[in-house]
Protein backbone atom coordinates (compact mmCIF):
# COMPACT_ATOMS: atom_id res chain seq x y z
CA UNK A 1 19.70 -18.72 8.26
CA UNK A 2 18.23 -16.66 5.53
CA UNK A 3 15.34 -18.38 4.93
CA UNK A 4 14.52 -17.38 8.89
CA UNK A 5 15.54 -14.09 7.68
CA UNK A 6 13.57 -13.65 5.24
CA UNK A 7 10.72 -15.17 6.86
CA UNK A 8 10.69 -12.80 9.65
CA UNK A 9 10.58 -10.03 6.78
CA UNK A 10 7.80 -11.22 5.02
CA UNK A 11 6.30 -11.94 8.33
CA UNK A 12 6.74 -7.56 9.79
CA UNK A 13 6.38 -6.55 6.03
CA UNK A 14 2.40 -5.89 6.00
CA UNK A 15 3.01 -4.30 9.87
CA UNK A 16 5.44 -1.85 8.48
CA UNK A 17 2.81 -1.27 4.85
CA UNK A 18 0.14 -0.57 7.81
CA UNK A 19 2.07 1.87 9.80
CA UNK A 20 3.70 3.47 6.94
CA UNK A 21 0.01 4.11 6.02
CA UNK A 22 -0.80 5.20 9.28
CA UNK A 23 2.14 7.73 9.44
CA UNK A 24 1.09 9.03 6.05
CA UNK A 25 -2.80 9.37 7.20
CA UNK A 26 -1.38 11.20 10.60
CA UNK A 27 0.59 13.08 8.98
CA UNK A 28 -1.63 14.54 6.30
CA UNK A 29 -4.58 14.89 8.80
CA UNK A 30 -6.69 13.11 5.56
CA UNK A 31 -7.65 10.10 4.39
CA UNK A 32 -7.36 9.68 0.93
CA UNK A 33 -8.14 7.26 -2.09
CA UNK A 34 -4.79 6.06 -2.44
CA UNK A 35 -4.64 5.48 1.63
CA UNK A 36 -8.05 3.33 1.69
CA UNK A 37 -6.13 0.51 -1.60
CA UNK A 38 -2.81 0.54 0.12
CA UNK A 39 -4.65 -0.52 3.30
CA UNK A 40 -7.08 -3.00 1.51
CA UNK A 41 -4.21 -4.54 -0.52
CA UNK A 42 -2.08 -4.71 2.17
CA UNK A 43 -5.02 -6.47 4.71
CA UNK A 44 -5.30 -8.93 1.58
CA UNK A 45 -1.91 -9.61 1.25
CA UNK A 46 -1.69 -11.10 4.69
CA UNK A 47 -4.95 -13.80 3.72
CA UNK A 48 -2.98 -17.51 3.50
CA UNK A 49 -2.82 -18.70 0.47
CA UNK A 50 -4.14 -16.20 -2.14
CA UNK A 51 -2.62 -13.60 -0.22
CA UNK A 52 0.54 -13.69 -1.88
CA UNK A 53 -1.01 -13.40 -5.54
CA UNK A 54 -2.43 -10.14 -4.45
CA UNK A 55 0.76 -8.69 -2.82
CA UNK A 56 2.39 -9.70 -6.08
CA UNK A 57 -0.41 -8.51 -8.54
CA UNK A 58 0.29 -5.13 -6.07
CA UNK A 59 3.66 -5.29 -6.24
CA UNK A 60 3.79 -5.51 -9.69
CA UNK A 61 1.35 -2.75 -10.74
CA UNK A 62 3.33 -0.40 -8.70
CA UNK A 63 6.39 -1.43 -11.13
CA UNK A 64 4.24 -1.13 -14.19
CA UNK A 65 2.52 2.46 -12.32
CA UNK A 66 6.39 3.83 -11.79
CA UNK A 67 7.72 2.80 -15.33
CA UNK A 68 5.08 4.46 -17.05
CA UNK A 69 3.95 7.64 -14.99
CA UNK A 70 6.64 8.11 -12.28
CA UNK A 71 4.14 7.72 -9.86
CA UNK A 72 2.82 5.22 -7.50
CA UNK A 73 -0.65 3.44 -8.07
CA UNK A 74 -2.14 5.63 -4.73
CA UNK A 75 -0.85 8.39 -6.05
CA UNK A 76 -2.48 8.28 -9.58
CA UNK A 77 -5.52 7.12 -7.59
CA UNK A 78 -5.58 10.40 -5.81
CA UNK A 79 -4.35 12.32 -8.51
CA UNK A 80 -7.69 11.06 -11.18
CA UNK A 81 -9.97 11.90 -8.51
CA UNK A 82 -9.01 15.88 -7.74
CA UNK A 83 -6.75 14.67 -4.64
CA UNK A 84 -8.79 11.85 -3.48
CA UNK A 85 -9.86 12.70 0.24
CA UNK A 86 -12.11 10.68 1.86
CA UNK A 87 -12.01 12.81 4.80
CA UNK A 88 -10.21 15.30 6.14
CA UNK A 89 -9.38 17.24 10.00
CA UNK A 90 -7.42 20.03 8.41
């Protein structure tokens, strides 16, 4: 029962990365730095087999990113390049 469980998490857990992207982007009316990794890590994370090392190398940078500047990895990626936008409808 929890393995189902947690296999139907892992299964809508890049959906919900994508969309929680997508709300941000919407939201924002920009596309920034930090949007473009989360949404390239999180298409890679979804690749059988090596997949999973790069959700866990990302998963674990954003551990070592919060421990040692309070701040996600997209976030220092935006903040080191003056905001980060890609593109903006402002």
């Amino acid at each position: 029962m929890i393995s189902k469980a947690g296999g139907a998490v892992a299964t809508a857990a890049p959906y919900v990365a994508f969309a929680s992207t997508g709300i941000n982007v919407v939201g924002n009316q920009q596309i920034t730095a930090g949007d473009a990794y989360q949404t390239l890590v999180t298409a890679a994370s979804i690749v059988p087999g090596w997949g999973l090392v790069v959700g866990g190398g990302a998963l674990a940078a954003e551990g070592v990113s919060y421990y040692f500047t309070g701040k996600s990895v997209a976030d220092n990626i935006n903040s080191n390049l003056n905001g980060g936008v890609i593109y903006s409808w402002k």
